[in-house]
Protein backbone atom coordinates (compact mmCIF):
# COMPACT_ATOMS: atom_id res chain seq x y z
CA UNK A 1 -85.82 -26.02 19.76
CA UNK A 2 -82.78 -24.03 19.80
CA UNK A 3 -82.02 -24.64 16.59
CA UNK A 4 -85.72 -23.59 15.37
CA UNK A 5 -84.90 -20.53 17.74
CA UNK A 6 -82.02 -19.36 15.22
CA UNK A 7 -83.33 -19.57 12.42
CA UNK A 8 -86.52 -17.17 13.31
CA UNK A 9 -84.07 -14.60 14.60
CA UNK A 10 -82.36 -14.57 11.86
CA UNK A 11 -85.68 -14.46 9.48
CA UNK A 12 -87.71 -12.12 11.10
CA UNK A 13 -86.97 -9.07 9.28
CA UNK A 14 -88.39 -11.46 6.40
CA UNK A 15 -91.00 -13.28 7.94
CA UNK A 16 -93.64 -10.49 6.50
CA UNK A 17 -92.87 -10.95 2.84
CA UNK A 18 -92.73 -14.70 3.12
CA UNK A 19 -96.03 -15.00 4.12
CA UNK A 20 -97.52 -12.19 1.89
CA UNK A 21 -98.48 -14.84 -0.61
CA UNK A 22 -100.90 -16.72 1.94
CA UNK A 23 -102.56 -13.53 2.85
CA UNK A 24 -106.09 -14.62 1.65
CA UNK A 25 -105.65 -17.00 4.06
CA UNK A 26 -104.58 -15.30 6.81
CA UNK A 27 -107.36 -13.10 6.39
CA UNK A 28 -109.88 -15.66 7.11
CA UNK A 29 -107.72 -16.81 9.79
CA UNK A 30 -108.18 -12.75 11.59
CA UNK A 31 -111.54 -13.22 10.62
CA UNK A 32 -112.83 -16.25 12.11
CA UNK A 33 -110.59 -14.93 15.65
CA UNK A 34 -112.06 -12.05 15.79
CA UNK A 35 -115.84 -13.31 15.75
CA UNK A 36 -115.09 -14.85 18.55
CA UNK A 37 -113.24 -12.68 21.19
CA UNK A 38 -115.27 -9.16 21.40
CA UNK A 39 -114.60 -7.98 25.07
CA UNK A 40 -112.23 -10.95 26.08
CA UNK A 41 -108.49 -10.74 27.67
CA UNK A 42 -106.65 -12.78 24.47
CA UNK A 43 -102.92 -14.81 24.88
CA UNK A 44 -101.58 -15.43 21.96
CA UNK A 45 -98.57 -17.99 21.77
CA UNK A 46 -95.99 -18.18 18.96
CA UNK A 47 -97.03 -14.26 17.51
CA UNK A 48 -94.25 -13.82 15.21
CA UNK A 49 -94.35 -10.75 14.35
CA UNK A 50 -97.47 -10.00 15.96
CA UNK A 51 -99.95 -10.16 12.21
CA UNK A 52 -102.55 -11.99 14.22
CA UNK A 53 -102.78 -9.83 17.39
CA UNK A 54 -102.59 -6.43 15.51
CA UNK A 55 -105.78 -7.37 13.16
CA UNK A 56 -108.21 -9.09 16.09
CA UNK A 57 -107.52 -6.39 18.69
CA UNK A 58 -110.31 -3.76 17.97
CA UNK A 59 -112.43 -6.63 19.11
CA UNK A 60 -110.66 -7.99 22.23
CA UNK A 61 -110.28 -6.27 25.24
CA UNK A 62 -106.57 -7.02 25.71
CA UNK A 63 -104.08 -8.54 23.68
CA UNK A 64 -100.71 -9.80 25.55
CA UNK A 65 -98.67 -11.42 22.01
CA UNK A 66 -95.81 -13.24 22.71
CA UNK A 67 -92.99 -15.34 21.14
CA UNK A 68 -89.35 -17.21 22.10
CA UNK A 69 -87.71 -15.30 19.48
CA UNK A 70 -86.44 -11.81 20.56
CA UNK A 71 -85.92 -10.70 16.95
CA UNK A 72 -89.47 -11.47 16.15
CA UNK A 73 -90.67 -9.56 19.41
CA UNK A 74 -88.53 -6.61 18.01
CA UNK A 75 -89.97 -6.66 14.77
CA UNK A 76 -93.81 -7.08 16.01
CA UNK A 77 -92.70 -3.67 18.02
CA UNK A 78 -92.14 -1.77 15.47
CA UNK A 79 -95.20 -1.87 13.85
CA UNK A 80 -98.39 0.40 14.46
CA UNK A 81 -100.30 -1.35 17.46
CA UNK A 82 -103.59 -0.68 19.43
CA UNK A 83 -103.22 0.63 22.46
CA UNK A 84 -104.45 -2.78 23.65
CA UNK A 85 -101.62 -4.91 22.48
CA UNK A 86 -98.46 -5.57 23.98
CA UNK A 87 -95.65 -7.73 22.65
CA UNK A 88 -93.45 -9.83 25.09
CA UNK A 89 -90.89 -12.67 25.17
CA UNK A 90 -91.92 -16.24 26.56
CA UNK A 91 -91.60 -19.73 26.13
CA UNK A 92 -94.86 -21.50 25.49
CA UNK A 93 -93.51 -24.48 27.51
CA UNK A 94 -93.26 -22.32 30.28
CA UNK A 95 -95.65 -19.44 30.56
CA UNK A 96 -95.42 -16.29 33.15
CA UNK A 97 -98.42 -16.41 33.54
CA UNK A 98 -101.16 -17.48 36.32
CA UNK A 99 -103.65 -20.35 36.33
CA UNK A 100 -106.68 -19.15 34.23
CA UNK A 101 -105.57 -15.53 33.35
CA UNK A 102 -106.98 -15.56 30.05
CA UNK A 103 -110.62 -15.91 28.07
CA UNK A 104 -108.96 -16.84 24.99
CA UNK A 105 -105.59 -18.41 23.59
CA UNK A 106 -104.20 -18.54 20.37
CA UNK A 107 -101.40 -20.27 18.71
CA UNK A 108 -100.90 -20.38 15.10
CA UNK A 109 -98.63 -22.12 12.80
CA UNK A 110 -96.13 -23.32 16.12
CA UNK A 111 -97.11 -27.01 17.16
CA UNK A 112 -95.60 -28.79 14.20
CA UNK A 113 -92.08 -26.90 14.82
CA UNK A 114 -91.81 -27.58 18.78
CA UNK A 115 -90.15 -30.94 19.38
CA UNK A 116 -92.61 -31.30 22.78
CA UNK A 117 -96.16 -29.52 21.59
CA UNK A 118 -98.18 -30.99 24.71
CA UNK A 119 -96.08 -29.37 27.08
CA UNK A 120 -97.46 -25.96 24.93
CA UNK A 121 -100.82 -26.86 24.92
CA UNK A 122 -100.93 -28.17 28.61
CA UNK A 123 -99.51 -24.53 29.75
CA UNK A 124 -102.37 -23.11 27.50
CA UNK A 125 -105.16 -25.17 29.45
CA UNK A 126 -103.06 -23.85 32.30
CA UNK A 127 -103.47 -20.69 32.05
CA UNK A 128 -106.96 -20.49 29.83
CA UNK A 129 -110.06 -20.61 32.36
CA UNK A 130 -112.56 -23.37 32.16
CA UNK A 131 -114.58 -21.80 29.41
CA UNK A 132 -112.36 -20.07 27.58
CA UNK A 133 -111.40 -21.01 23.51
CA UNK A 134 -108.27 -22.18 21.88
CA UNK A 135 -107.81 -21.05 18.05
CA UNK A 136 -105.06 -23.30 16.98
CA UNK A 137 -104.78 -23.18 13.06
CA UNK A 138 -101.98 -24.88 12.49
CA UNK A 139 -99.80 -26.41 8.75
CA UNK A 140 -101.10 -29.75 8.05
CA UNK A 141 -99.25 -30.85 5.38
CA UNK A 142 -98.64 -34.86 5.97
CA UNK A 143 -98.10 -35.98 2.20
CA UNK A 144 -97.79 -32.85 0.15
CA UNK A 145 -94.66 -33.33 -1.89
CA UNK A 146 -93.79 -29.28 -1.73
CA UNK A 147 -93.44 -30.16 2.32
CA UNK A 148 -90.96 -32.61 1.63
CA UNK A 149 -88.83 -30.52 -0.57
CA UNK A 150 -89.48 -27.79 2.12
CA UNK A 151 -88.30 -30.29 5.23
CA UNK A 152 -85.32 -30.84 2.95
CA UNK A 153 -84.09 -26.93 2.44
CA UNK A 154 -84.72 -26.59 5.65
CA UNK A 155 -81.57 -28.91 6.46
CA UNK A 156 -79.70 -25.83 5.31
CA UNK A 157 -81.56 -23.06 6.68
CA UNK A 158 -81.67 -24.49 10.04
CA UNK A 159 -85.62 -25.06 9.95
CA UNK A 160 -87.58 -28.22 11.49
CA UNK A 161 -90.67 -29.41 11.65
CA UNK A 162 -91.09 -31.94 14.85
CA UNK A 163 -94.43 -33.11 13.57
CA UNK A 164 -96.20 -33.58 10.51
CA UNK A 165 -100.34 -33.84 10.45
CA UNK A 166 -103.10 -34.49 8.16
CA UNK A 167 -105.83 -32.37 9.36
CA UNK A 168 -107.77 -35.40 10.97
CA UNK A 169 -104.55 -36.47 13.23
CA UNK A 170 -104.17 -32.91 13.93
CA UNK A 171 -107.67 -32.91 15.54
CA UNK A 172 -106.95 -35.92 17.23
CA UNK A 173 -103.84 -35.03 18.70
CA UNK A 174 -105.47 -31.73 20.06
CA UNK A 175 -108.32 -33.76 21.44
CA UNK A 176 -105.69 -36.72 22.84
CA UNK A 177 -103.96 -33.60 24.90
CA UNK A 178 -107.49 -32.06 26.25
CA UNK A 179 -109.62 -29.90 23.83
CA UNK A 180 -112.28 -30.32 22.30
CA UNK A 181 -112.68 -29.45 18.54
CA UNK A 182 -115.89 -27.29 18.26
CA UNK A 183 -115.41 -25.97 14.88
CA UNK A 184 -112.68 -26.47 12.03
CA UNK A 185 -112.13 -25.63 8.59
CA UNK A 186 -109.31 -26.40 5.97
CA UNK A 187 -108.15 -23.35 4.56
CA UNK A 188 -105.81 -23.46 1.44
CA UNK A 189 -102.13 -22.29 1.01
CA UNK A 190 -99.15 -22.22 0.54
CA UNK A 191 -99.29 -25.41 2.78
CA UNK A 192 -102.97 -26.31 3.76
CA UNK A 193 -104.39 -24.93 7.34
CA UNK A 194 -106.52 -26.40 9.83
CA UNK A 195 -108.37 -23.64 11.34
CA UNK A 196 -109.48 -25.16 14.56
CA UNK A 197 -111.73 -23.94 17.75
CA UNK A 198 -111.85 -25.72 20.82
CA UNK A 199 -112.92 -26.00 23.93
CA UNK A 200 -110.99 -27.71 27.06
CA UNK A 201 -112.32 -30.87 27.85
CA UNK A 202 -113.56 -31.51 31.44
């Protein structure tokens, strides 16, 4: 992880214009979170530099957007925010948070590139309440021959991916670990993206 850690300090000031390409994408991504969060207190794990939070916060009531990389916390804070969005540092393994703070949770793009993901998502049932919704689009790229070239630069750059998913063993590992899939929808990219909604299984 502390390797991963590095190299998103050191990319952060580029993260923005890496991921300018994919913004037709990302747009539906904003769109579908925000349909589904007017009025409710929002957690969102693994911001980067805070795109997400910034375009679904004129629906939510709050926004609290963290991430384990300081530079991408600095970066997020320099943008133009609501008034309802804050930006702050945590581990999603470990969460300052308490037990069923929050309506919503999102994380996007993280569980492939932490070497433990359930301890994420079982500090996100954690701290979610009983009926709240996860939105966990994530990369699922298992067999796409630009990932592999990708996995292999990133042997350089001081990138890994911990796990890679087809979009049906994505589902099922978010369903083995507690939620529910409710809705989902393959969005295409750079790197295809399962957009995913759940709900916690009881």
């Amino acid at each position: 992880m502390n390797d991963n850690k590095k190299c998103w300090d050191r990319n952060a000031k580029h993260y923005d214009f890496v991921i300018k390409k994919d913004q037709k994408s990302y747009k539906k991504i904003y769109e579908l979170i925000r349909n589904n969060v007017n009025d409710l207190d929002v957690l969102e794990v693994g911001t980067g530099t805070g795109n997400i939070a910034v375009n679904i916060a004129d629906k939510a009531n709050k926004v609290i957007a963290t991430d384990f990389s300081e530079e991408m916390i600095k970066t997020a804070q320099l943008k133009r925010k609501p008034e309802n969005v804050s930006f702050e540092i945590a581990d999603a393994t470990k969460l300052p948070y308490q037990n069923n703070s929050f309506d919503a949770v999102i994380i996007s793009n993280c569980l492939h590139i932490m070497p433990y993901p359930e301890k994420a998502l079982l500090e996100i049932k954690r701290v979610l309440k009983e009926e709240g919704t996860l939105f966990a689009p994530n990369f699922c790229h298992k067999g796409s021959l630009k990932a592999k070239l990708f996995s292999i630069m990133g042997i350089f750059t001081g990138f890994k991916a911990f796990k890679v998913w087809s979009p049906d063993e994505y589902r099922m590992f978010l369903n083995s670990n507690g939620f529910n899939v409710i809705k989902h929808e393959t969005l295409k990219s750079s790197f295809p993206i399962e957009m995913v909604i759940c709900k916690q299984l009881i």
